[in-house]
N, C-alpha and C. Protein backbone atom coordinates (compact mmCIF):
# COMPACT_ATOMS: atom_id res chain seq x y z
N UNK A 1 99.93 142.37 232.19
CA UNK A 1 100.12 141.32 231.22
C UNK A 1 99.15 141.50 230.07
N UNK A 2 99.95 141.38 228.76
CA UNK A 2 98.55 141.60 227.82
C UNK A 2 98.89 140.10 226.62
N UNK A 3 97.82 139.33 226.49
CA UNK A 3 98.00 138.44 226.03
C UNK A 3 97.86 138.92 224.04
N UNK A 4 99.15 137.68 223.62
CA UNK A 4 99.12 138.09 222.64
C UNK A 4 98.48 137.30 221.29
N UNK A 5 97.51 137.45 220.71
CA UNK A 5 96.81 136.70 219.80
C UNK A 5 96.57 136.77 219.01
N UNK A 6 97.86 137.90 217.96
CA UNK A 6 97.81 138.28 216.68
C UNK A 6 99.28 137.88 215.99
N UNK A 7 100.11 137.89 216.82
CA UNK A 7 101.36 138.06 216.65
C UNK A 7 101.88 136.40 216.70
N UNK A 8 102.00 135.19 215.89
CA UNK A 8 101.68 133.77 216.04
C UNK A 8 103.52 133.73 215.33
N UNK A 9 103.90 133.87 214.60
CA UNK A 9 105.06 134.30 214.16
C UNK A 9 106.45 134.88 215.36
N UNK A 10 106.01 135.42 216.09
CA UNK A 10 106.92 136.82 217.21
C UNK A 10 106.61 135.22 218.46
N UNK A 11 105.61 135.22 218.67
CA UNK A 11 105.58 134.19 219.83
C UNK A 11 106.21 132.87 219.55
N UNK A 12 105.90 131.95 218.39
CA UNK A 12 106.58 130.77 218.52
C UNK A 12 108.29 131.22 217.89
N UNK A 13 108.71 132.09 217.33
CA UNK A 13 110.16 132.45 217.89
C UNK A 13 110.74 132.20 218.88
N UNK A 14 109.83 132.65 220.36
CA UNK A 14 110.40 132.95 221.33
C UNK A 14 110.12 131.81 222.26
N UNK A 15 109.08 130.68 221.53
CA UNK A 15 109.08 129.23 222.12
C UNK A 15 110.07 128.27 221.63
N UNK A 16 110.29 128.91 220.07
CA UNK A 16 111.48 127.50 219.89
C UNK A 16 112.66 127.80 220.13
N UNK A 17 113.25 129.47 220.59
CA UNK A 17 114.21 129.68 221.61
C UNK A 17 114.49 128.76 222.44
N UNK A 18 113.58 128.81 222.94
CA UNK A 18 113.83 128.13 224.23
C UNK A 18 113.25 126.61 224.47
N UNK A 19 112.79 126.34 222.93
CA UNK A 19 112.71 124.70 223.32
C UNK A 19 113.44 123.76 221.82
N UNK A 20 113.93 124.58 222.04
CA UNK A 20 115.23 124.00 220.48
C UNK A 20 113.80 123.75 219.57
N UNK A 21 112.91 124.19 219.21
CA UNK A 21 112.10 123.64 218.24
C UNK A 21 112.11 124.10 216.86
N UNK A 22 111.47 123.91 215.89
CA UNK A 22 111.64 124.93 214.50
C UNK A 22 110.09 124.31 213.95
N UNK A 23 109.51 125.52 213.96
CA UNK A 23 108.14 125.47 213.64
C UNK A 23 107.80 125.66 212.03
N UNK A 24 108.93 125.46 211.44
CA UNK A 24 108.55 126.17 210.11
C UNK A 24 107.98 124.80 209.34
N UNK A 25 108.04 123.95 209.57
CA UNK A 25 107.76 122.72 208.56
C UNK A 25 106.26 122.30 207.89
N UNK A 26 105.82 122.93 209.71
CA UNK A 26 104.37 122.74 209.30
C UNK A 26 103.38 124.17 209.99
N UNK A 27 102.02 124.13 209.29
CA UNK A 27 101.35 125.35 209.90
C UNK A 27 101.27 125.37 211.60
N UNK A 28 101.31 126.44 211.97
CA UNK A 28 100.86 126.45 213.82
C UNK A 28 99.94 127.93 214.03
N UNK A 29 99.59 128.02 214.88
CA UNK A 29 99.84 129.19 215.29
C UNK A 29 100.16 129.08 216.84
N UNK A 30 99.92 130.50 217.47
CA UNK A 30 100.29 130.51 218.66
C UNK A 30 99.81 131.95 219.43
N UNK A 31 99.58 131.54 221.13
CA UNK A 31 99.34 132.44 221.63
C UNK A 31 100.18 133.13 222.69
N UNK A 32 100.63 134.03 223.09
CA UNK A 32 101.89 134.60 223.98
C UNK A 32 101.19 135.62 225.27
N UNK A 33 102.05 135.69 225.70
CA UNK A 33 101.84 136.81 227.17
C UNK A 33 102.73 137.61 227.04
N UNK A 34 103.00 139.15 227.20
CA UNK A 34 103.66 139.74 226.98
C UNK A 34 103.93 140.67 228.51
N UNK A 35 104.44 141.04 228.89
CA UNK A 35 105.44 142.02 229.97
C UNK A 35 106.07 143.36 229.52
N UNK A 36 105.57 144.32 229.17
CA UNK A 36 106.53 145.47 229.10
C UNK A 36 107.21 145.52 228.14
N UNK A 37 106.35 145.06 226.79
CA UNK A 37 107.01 144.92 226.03
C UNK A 37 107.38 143.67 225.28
N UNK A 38 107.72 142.66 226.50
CA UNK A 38 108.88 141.49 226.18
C UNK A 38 107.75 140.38 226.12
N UNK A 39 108.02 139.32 225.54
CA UNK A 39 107.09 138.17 225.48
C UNK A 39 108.03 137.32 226.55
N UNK A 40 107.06 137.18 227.20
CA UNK A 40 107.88 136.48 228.54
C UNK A 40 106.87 134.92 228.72
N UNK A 41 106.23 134.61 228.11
CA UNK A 41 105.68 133.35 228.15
C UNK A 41 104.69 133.01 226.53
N UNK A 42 104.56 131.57 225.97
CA UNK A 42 104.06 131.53 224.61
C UNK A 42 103.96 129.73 224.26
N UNK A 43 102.42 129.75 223.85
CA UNK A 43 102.22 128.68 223.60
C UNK A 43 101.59 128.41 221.84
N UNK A 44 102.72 127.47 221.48
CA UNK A 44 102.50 127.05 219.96
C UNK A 44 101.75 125.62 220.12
N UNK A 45 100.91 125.98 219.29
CA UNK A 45 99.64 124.76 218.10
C UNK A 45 100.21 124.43 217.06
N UNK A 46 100.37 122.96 217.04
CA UNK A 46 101.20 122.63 215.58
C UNK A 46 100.35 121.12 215.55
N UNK A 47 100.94 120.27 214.35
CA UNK A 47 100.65 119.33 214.02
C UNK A 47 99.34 119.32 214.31
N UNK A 48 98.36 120.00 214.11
CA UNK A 48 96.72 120.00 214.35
C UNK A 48 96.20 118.73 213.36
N UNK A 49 95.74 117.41 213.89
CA UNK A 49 94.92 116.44 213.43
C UNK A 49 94.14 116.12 213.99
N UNK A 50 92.62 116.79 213.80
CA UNK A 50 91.34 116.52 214.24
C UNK A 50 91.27 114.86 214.70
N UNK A 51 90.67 114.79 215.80
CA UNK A 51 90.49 115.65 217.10
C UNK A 51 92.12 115.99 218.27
N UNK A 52 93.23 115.92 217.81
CA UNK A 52 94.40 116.50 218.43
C UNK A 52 95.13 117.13 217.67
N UNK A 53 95.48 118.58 218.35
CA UNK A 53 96.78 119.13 218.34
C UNK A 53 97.81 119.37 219.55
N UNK A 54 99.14 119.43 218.76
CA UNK A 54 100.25 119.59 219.51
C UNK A 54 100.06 121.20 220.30
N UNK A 55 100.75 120.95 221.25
CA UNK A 55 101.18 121.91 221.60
C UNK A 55 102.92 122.18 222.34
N UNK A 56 103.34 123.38 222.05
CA UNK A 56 104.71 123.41 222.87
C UNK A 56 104.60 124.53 223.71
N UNK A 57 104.96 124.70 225.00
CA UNK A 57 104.77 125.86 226.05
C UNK A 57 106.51 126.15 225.97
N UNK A 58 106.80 127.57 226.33
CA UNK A 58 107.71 128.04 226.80
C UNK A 58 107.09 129.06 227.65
N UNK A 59 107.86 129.37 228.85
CA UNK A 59 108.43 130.16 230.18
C UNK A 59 109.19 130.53 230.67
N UNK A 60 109.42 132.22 230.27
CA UNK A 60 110.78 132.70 231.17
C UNK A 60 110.04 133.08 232.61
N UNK A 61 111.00 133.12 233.42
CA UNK A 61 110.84 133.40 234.95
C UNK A 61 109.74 134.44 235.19
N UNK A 62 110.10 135.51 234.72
CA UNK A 62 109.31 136.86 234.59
C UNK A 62 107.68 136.41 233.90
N UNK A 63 107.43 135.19 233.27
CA UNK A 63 106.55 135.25 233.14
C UNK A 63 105.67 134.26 233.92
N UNK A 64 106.04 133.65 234.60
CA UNK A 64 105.10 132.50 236.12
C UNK A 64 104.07 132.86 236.02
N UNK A 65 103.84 134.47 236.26
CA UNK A 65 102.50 134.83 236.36
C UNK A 65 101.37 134.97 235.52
N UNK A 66 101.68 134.84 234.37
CA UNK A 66 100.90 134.69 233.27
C UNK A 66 100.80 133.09 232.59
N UNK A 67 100.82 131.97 233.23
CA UNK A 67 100.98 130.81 232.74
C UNK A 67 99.18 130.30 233.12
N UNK A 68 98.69 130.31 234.14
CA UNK A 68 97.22 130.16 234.02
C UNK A 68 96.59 130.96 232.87
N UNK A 69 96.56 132.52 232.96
CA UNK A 69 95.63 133.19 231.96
C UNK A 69 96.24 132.58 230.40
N UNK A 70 97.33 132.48 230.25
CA UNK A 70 97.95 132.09 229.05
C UNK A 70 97.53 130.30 228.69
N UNK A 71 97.40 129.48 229.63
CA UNK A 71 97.28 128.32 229.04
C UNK A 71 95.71 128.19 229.07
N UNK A 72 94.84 128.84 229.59
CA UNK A 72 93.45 129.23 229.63
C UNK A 72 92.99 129.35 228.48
N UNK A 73 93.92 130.63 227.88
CA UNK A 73 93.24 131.14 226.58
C UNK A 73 93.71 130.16 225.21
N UNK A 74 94.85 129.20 225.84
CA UNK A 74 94.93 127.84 224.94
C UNK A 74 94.17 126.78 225.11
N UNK A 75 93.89 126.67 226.18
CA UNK A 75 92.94 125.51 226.33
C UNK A 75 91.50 125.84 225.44
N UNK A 76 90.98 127.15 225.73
CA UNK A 76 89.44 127.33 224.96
C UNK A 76 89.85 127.38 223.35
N UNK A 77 91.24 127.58 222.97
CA UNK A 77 91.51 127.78 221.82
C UNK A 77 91.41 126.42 221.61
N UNK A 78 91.95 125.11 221.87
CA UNK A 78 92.06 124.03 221.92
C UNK A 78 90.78 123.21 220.93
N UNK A 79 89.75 123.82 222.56
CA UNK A 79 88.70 122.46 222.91
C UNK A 79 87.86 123.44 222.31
N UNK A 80 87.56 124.24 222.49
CA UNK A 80 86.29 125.55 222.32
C UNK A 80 86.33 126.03 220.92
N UNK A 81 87.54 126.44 220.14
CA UNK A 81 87.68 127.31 218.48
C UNK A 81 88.18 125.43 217.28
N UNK A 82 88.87 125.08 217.73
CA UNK A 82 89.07 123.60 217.33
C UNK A 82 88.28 122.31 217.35
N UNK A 83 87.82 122.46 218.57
CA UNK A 83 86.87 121.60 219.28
C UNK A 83 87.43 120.33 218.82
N UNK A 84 88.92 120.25 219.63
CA UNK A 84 89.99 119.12 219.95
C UNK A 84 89.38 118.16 221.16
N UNK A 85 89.73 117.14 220.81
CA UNK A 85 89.27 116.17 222.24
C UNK A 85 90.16 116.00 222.94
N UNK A 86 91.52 116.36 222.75
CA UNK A 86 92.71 116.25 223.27
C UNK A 86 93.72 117.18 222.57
N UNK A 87 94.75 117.99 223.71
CA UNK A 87 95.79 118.26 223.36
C UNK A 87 96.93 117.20 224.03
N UNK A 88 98.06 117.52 223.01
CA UNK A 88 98.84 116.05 223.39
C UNK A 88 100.36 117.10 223.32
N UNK A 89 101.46 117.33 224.45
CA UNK A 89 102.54 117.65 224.54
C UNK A 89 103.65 116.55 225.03
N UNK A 90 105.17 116.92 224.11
CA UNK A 90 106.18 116.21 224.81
C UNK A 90 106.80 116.93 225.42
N UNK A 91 107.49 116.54 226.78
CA UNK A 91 108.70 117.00 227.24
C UNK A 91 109.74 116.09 227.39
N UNK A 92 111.12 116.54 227.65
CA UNK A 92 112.09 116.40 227.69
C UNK A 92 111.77 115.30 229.16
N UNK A 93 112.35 114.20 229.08
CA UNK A 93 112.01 113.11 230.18
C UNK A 93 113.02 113.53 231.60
N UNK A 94 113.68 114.40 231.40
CA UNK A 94 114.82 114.96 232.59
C UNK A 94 114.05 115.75 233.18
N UNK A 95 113.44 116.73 232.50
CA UNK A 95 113.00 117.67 232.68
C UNK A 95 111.48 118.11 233.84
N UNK A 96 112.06 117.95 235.12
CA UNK A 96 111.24 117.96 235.83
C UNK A 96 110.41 118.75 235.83
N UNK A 97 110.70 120.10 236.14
CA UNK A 97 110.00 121.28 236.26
C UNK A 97 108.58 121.54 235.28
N UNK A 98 108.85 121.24 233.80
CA UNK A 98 108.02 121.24 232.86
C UNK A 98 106.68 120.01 233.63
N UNK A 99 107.35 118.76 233.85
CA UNK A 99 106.43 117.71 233.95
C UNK A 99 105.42 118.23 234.69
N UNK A 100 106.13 118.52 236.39
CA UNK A 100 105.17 119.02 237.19
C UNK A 100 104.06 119.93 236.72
N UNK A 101 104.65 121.19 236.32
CA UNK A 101 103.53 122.18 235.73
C UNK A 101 102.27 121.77 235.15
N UNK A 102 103.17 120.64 234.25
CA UNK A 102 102.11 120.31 233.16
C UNK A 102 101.04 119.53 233.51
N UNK A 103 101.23 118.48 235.21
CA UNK A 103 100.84 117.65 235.58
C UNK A 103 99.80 118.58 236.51
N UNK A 104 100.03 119.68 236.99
CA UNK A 104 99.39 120.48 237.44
C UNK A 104 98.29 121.07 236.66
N UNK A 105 98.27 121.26 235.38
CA UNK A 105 97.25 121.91 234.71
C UNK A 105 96.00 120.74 234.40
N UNK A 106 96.88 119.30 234.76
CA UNK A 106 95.74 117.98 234.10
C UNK A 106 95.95 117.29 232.96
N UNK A 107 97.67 117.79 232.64
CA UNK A 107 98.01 116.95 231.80
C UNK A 107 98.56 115.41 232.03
N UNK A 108 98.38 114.38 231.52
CA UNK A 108 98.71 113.29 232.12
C UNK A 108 100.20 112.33 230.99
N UNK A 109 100.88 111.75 231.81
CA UNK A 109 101.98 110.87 231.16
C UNK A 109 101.57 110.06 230.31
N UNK A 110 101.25 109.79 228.91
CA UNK A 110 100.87 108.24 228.28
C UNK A 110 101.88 107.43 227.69
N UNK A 111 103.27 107.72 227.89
CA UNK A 111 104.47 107.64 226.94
C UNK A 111 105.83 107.88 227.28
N UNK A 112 106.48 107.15 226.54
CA UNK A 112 108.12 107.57 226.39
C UNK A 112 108.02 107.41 225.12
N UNK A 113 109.20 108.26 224.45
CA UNK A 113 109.48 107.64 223.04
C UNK A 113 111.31 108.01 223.35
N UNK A 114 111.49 106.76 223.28
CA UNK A 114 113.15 106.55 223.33
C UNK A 114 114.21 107.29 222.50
N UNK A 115 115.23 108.00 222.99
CA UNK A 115 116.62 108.39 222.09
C UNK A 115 115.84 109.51 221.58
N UNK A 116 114.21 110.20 221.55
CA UNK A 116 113.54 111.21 220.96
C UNK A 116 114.55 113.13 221.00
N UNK A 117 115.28 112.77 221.88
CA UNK A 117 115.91 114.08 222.07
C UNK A 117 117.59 114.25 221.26
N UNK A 118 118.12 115.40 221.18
CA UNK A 118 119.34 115.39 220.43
C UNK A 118 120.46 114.56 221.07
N UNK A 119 120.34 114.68 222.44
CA UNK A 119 121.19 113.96 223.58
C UNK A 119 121.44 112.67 224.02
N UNK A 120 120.17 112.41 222.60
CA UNK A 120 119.51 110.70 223.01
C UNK A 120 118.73 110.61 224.12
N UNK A 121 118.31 111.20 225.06
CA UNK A 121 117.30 110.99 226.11
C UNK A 121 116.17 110.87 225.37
N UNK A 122 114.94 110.66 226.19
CA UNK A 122 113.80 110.21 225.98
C UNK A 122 112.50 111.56 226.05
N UNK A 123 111.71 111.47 225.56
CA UNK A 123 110.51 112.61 225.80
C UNK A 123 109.34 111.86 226.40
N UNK A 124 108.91 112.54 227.15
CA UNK A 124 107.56 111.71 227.42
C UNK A 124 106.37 112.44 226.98
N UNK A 125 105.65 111.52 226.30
CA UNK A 125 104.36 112.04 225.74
C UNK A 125 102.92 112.07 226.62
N UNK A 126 102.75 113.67 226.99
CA UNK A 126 101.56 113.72 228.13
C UNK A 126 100.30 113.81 227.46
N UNK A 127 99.14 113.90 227.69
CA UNK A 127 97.95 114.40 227.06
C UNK A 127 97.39 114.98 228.33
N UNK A 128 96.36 115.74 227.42
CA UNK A 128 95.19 116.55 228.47
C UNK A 128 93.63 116.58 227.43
N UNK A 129 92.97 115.92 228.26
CA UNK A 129 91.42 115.96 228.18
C UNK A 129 90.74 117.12 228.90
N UNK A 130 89.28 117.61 227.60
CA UNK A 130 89.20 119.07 228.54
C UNK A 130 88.57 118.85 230.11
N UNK A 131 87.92 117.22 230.01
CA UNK A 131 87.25 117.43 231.51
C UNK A 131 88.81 117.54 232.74
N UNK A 132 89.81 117.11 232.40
CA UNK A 132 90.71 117.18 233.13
C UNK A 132 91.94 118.60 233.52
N UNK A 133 91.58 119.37 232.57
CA UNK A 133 91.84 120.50 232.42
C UNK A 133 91.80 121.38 233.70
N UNK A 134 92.83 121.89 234.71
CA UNK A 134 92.37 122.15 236.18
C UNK A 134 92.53 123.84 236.02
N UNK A 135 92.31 124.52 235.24
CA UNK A 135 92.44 126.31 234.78
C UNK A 135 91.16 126.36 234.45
N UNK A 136 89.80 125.65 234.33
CA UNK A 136 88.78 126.21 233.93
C UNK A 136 87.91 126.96 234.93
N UNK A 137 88.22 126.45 236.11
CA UNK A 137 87.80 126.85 237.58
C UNK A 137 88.08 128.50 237.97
């Protein structure tokens, strides 16, 4: 796995693939994991307002294994190069799989925001504080 931290353009492509997003509106950057080539996991920084920025994760299968070292090197990017007091992500309120993960790293639920999705479903808005952060270990 070689993480990618030049290429901020190539990675959030391959996050708003896969999370219907469009990053162009406002500045981001972003950091990715790469496989053989392929960017198989990638996390975009957007809406940065001291002391929070956004973040959006995407994950293909092939990349599971790179989701600690990859959200690691976002988190110090976060709290450590930003020196954010919080990152704050939505997901899709159906969307189990994401929640768990995210609930796993120490991100926590503070939110719904209603009809937020194209489908009309709801997103729920998580945050993560760095003392809660469970990848620093």
């Amino acid at each position: 796995m070689k993480l990618l931290l030049d290429q901020p353009q190539r990675v959030a492509a391959f996050v708003a693939e896969r999370c219907g997003t469009d990053f162009s509106a406002s500045p981001f950057t972003a950091i990715g994991a790469e496989m053989g080539g392929q960017i198989v996991a990638g996390c975009v920084f957007s809406l940065y307002q001291h002391p929070d920025v956004h973040v959006s994760v995407a994950v293909d299968p092939a990349g599971r294994a790179c989701v600690r070292p990859l959200m690691l090197a976002g988190a110090r990017y976060a709290f450590n190069q930003l020196r954010c007091a919080r990152i704050t992500a939505e997901i899709a309120e159906g969307n189990r799989a994401s929640r768990a993960g995210a609930e796993r790293m120490g991100f926590r639920v503070e939110g719904i925001k209603p009809r937020a999705m194209p489908d009309g479903s709801g997103k729920l808005i998580l945050g993560l504080l760095p003392e809660d952060f469970r990848f620093w270990r």
